[in-house]
Protein backbone atom coordinates (compact mmCIF):
# COMPACT_ATOMS: atom_id res chain seq x y z
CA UNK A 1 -110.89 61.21 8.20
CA UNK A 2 -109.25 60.00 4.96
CA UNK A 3 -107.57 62.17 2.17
CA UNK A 4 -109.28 62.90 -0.75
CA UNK A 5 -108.49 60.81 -4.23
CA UNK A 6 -107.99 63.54 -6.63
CA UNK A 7 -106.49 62.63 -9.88
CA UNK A 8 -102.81 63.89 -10.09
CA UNK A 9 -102.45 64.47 -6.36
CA UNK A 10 -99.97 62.18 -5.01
CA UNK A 11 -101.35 59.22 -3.05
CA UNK A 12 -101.21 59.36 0.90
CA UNK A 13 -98.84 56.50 2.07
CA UNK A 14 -97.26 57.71 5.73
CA UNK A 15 -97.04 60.62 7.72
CA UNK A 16 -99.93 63.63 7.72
CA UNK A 17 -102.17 65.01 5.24
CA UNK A 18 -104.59 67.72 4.57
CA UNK A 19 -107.43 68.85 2.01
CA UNK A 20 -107.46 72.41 2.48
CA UNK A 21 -110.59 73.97 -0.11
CA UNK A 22 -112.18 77.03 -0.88
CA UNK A 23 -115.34 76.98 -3.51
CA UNK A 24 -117.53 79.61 -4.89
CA UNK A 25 -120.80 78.53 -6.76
CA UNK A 26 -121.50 80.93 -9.88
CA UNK A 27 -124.74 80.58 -11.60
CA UNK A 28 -124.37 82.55 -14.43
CA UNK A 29 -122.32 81.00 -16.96
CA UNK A 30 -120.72 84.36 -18.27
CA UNK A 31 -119.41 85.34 -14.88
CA UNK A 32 -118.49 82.16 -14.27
CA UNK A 33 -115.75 81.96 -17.17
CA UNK A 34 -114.68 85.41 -16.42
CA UNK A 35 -113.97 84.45 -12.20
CA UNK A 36 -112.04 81.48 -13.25
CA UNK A 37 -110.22 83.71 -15.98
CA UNK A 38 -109.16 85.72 -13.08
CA UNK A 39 -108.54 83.04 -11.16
CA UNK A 40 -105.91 81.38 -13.65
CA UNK A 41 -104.15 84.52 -14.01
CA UNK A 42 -103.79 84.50 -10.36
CA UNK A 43 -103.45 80.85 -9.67
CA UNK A 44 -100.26 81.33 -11.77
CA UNK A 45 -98.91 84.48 -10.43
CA UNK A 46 -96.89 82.59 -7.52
CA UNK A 47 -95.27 85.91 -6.88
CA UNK A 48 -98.24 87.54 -6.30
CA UNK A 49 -100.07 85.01 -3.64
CA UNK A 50 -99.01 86.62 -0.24
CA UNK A 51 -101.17 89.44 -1.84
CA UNK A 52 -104.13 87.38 -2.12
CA UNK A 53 -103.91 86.03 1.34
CA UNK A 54 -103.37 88.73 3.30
CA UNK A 55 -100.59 90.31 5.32
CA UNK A 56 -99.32 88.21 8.23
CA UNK A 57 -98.84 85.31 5.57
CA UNK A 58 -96.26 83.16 3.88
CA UNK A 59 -94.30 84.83 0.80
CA UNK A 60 -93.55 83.20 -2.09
CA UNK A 61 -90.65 83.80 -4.77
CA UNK A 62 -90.53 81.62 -7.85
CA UNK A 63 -86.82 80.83 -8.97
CA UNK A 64 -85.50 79.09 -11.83
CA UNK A 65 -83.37 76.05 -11.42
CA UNK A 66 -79.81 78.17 -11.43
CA UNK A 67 -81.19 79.79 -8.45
CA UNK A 68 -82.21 83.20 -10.10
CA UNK A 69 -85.58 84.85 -9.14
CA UNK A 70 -88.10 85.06 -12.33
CA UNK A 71 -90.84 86.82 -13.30
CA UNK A 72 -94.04 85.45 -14.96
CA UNK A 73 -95.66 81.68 -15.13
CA UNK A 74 -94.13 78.95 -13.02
CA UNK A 75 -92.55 75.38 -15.30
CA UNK A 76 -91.61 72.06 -14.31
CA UNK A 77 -88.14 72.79 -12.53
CA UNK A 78 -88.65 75.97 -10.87
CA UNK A 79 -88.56 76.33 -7.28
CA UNK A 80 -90.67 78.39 -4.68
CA UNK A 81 -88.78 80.11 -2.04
CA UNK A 82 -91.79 80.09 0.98
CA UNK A 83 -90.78 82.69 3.64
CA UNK A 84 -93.53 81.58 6.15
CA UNK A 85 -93.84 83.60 9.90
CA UNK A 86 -91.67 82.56 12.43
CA UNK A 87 -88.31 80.94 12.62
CA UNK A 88 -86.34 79.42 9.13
CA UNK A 89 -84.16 77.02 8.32
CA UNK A 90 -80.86 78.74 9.22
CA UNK A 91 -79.05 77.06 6.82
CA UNK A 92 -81.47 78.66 4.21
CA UNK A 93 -81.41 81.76 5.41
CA UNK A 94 -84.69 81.39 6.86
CA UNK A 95 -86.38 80.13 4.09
CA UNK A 96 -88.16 77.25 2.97
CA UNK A 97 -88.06 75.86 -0.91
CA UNK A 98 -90.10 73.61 -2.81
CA UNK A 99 -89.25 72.20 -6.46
CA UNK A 100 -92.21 72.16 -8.74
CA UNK A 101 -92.51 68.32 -9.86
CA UNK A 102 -95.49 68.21 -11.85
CA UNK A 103 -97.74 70.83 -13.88
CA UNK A 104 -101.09 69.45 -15.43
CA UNK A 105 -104.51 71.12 -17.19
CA UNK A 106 -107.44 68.54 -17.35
CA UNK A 107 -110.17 69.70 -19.56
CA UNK A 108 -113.73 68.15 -20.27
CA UNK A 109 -117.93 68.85 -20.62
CA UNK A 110 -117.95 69.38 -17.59
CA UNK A 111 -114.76 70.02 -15.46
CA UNK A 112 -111.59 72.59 -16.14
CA UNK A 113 -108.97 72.47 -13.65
CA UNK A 114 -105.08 72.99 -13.33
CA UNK A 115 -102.70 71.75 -10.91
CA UNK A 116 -99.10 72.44 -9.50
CA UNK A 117 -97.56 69.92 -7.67
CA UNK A 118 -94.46 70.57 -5.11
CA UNK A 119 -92.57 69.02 -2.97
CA UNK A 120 -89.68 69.90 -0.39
CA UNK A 121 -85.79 70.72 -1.79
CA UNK A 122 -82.44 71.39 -1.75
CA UNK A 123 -81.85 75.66 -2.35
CA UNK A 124 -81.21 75.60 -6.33
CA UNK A 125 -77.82 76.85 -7.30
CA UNK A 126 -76.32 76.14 -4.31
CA UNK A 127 -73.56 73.24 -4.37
CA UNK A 128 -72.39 73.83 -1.38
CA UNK A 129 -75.76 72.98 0.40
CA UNK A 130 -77.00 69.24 -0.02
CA UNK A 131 -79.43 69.84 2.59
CA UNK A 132 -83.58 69.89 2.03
CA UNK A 133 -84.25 73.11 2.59
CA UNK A 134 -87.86 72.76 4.41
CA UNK A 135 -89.42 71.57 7.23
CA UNK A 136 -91.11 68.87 5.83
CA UNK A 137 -89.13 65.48 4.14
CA UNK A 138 -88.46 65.27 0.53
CA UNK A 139 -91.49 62.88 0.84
CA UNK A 140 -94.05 65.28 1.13
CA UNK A 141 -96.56 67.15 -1.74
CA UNK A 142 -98.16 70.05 -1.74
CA UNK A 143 -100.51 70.50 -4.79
CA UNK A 144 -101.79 73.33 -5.42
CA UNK A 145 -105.06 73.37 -7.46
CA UNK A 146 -108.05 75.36 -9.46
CA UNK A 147 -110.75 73.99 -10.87
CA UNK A 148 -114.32 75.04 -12.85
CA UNK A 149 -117.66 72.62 -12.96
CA UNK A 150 -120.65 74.57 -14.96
CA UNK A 151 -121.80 75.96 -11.31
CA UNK A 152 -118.88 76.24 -9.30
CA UNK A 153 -115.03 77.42 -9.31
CA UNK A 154 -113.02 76.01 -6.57
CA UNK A 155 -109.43 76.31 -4.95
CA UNK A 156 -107.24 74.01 -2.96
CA UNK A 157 -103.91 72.69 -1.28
CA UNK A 158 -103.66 69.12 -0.85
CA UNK A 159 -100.64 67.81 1.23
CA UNK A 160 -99.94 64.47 1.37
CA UNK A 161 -96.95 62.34 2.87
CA UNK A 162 -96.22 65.30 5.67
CA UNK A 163 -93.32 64.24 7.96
CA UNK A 164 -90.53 66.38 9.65
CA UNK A 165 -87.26 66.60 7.50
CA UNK A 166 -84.33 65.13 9.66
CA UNK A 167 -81.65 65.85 6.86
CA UNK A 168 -80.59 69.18 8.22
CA UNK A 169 -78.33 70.58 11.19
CA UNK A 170 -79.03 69.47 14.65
CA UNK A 171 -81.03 72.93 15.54
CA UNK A 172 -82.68 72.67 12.26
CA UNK A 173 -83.95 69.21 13.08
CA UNK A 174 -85.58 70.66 15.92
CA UNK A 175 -87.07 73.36 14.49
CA UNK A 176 -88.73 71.18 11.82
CA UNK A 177 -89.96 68.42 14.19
CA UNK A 178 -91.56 71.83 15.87
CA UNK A 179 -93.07 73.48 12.44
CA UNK A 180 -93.57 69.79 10.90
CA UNK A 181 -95.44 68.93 14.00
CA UNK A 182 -97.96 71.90 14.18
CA UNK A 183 -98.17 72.17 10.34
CA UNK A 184 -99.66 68.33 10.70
CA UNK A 185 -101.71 69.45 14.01
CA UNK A 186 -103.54 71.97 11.17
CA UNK A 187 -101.47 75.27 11.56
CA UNK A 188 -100.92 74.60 7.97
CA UNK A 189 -103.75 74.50 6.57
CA UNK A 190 -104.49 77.60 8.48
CA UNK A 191 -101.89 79.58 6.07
CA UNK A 192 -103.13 77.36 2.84
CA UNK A 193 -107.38 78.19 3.85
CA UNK A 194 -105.74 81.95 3.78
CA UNK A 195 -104.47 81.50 -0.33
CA UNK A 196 -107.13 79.48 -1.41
CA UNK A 197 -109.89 81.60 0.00
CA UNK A 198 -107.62 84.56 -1.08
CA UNK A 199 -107.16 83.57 -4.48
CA UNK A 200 -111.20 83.24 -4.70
CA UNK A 201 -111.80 86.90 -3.34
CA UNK A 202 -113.20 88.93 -6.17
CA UNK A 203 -114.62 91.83 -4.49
């Protein structure tokens, strides 16, 4: 199987991959804007998501680039402190942290959609720290997306260039080959099929 091309998801070059979606057709048009109202509000509510998908799942913090914690919509050079269940990086104090790289809103006839593109870092405001903080390379992407045809709202994870991070202590490396390993087996997308079908609950 072969990743999907989806304009402004990073193209697969080495390493794993997944296409992790959840879609809900709508027929009427009125409750179809409202859903995907609801849906923005949560697709940009990164504080919020562990409460979409359900306890027993990943947490996630957003932070601002001096390391403080922040309230409200995510920007370009934020980070996402991901507590997921099990062991952490110990040098992170357990946690993993993205930077967000790319935000984006495509809008025509036909399609709506919004995207938030990630990918593995260092802990912001720490200097003393030069280490990625996650068990993936600084290679890898997650992007995070939500879209709207005139039938259909959708949401999805798409990681792409998925390979363990070696830049890390010696019993760090290990417990990344072990995480990176089973995240590219499909444990992953396990946890991102929880948020995306979680973010689409409306009941």
């Amino acid at each position: 199987m072969r990743p999907k091309q989806i304009p402004g998801v990073p193209v697969q070059e080495r390493g794993g991959f997944h296409d992790t979606e959840s879609q809900k057709n709508v027929g009427e048009p009125n409750l179809l804007a409202q859903n995907f109202d609801v849906l923005k509000k949560r697709f940009f509510s990164i504080n919020e998501w562990q409460q979409y998908s359900g306890e027993g799942s990943a947490e996630f913090k957003l932070y601002n680039s001096a390391g403080v914690p922040v309230e409200g919509a995510p920007e370009i050079g934020y980070f996402i402190r991901i507590d997921i269940p099990g062991p952490g990086e110990s040098e992170a104090k357990g946690f993993d942290w993205v930077e967000i790289i790319n935000i984006s809103h495509h809008l025509s006839d036909h399609l709506e959609y919004f995207l938030i593109t990630c990918r593995p870092s260092k802990i912001p405001g720490n200097v003393e720290n030069n280490h990625i903080a996650h068990f993936y390379s600084s290679k890898a992407t997650s992007t995070f997306m939500i879209s709207k045809t005139d039938e259909q709202i959708k949401a999805a994870v798409y990681g792409r260039n998925e390979s363990p991070n070696y830049d890390a202590r010696f019993i760090d490396k290990i417990r990344n080959i072990f995480i990176a390993v089973g995240g590219m087996m499909g444990t992953a997308k396990i946890q991102w099929k929880t948020l995306s079908d979680g973010l689409l609950d409306f009941d």
